[in-house]
C-alpha atoms as a PDB file:
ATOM      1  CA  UNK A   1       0.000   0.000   0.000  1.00  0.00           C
ATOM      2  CA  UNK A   2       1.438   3.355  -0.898  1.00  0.00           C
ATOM      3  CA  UNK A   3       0.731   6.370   1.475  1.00  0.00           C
ATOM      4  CA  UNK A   4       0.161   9.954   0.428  1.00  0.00           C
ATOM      5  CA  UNK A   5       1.508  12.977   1.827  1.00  0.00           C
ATOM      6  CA  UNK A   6      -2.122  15.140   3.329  1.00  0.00           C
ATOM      7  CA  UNK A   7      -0.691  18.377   1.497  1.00  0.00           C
ATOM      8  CA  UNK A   8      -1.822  21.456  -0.658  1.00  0.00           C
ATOM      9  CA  UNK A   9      -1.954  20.179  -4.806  1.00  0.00           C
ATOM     10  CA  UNK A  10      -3.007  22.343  -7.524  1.00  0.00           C
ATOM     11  CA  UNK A  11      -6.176  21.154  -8.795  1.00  0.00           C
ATOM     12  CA  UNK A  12      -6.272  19.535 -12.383  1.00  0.00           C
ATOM     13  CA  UNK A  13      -9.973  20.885 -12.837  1.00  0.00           C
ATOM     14  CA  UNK A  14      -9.838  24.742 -11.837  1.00  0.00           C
ATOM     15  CA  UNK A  15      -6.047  25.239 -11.291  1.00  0.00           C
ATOM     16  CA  UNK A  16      -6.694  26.516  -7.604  1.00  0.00           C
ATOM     17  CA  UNK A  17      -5.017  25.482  -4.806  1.00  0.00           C
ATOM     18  CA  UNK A  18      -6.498  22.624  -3.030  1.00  0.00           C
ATOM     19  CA  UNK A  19      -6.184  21.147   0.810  1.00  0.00           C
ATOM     20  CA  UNK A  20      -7.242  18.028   1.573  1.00  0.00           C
ATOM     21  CA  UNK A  21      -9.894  16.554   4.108  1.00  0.00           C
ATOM     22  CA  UNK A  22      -8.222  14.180   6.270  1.00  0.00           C
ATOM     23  CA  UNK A  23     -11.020  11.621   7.283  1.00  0.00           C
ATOM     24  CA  UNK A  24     -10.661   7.999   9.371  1.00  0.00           C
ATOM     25  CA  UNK A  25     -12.691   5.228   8.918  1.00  0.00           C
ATOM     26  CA  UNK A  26     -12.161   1.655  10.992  1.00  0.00           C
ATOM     27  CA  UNK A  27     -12.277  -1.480   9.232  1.00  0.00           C
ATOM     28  CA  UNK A  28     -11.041  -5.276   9.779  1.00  0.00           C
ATOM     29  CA  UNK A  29      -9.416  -4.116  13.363  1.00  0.00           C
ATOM     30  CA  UNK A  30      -7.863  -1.011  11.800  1.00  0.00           C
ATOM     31  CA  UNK A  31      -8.105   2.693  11.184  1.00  0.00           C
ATOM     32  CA  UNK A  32      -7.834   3.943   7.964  1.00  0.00           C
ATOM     33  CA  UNK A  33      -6.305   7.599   7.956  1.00  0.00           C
ATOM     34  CA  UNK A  34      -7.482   9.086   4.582  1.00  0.00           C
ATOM     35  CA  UNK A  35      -7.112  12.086   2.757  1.00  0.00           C
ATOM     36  CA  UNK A  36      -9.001  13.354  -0.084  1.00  0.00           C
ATOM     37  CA  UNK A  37      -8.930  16.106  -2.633  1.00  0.00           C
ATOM     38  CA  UNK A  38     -11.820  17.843  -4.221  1.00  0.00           C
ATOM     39  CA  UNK A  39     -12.023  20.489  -6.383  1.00  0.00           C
ATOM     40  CA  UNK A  40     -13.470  23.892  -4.458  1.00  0.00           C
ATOM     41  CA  UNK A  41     -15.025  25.362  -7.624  1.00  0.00           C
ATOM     42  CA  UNK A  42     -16.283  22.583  -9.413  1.00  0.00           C
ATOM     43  CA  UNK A  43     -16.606  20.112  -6.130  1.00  0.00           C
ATOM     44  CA  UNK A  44     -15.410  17.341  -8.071  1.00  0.00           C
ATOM     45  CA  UNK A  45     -13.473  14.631  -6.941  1.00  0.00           C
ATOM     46  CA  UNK A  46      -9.152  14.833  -7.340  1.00  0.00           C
ATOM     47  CA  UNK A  47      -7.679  11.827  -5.431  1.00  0.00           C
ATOM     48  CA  UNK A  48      -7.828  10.022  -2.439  1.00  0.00           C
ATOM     49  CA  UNK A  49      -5.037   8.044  -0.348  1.00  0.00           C
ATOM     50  CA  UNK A  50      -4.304   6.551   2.954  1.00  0.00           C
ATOM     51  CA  UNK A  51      -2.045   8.754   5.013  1.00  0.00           C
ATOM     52  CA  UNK A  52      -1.617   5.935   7.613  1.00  0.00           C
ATOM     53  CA  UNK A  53      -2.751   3.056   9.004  1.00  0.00           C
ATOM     54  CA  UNK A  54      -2.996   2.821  12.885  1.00  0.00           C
ATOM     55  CA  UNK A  55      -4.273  -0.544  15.277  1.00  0.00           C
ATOM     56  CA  UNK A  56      -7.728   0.433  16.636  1.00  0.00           C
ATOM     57  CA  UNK A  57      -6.804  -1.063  20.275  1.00  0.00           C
ATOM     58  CA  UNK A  58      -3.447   0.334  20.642  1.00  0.00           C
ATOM     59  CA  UNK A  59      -3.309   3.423  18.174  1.00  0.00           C
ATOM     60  CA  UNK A  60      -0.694   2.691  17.375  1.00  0.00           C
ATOM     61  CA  UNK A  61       0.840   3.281  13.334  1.00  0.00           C
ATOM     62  CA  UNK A  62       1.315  -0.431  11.702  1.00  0.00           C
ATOM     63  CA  UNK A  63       3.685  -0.585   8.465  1.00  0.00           C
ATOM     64  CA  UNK A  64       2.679  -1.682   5.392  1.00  0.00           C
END
């Protein structure tokens, strides 16, 4: 799994600047740090990648 770095792109769609949401969502004993990109004028979707991945008992980061 490849991680992404949660940082300002220049948007494909509008050429404006662009800062991610960072969202988390658990799944199969893990949470899923996310990050995704959307366009502010047009509000469509850039990208979207996993920042990290953390244990949901411990919190703890695991490598992938």
């Amino acid at each position: 799994m490849q991680h992404v770095q949660p940082k300002i792109i220049t948007s494909p769609i509008s050429g404006r600047p662009v800062s991610p949401r960072i969202t988390e969502r658990e799944y199969a004993g893990k949470i899923y740090i996310e990050a995704v990109w959307t366009d502010p004028a047009s509000g469509y979707f850039i990208r979207k990648g996993v920042v990290k991945v953390l244990d949901s008992q411990t919190r703890e980061e695991i490598e992938m």
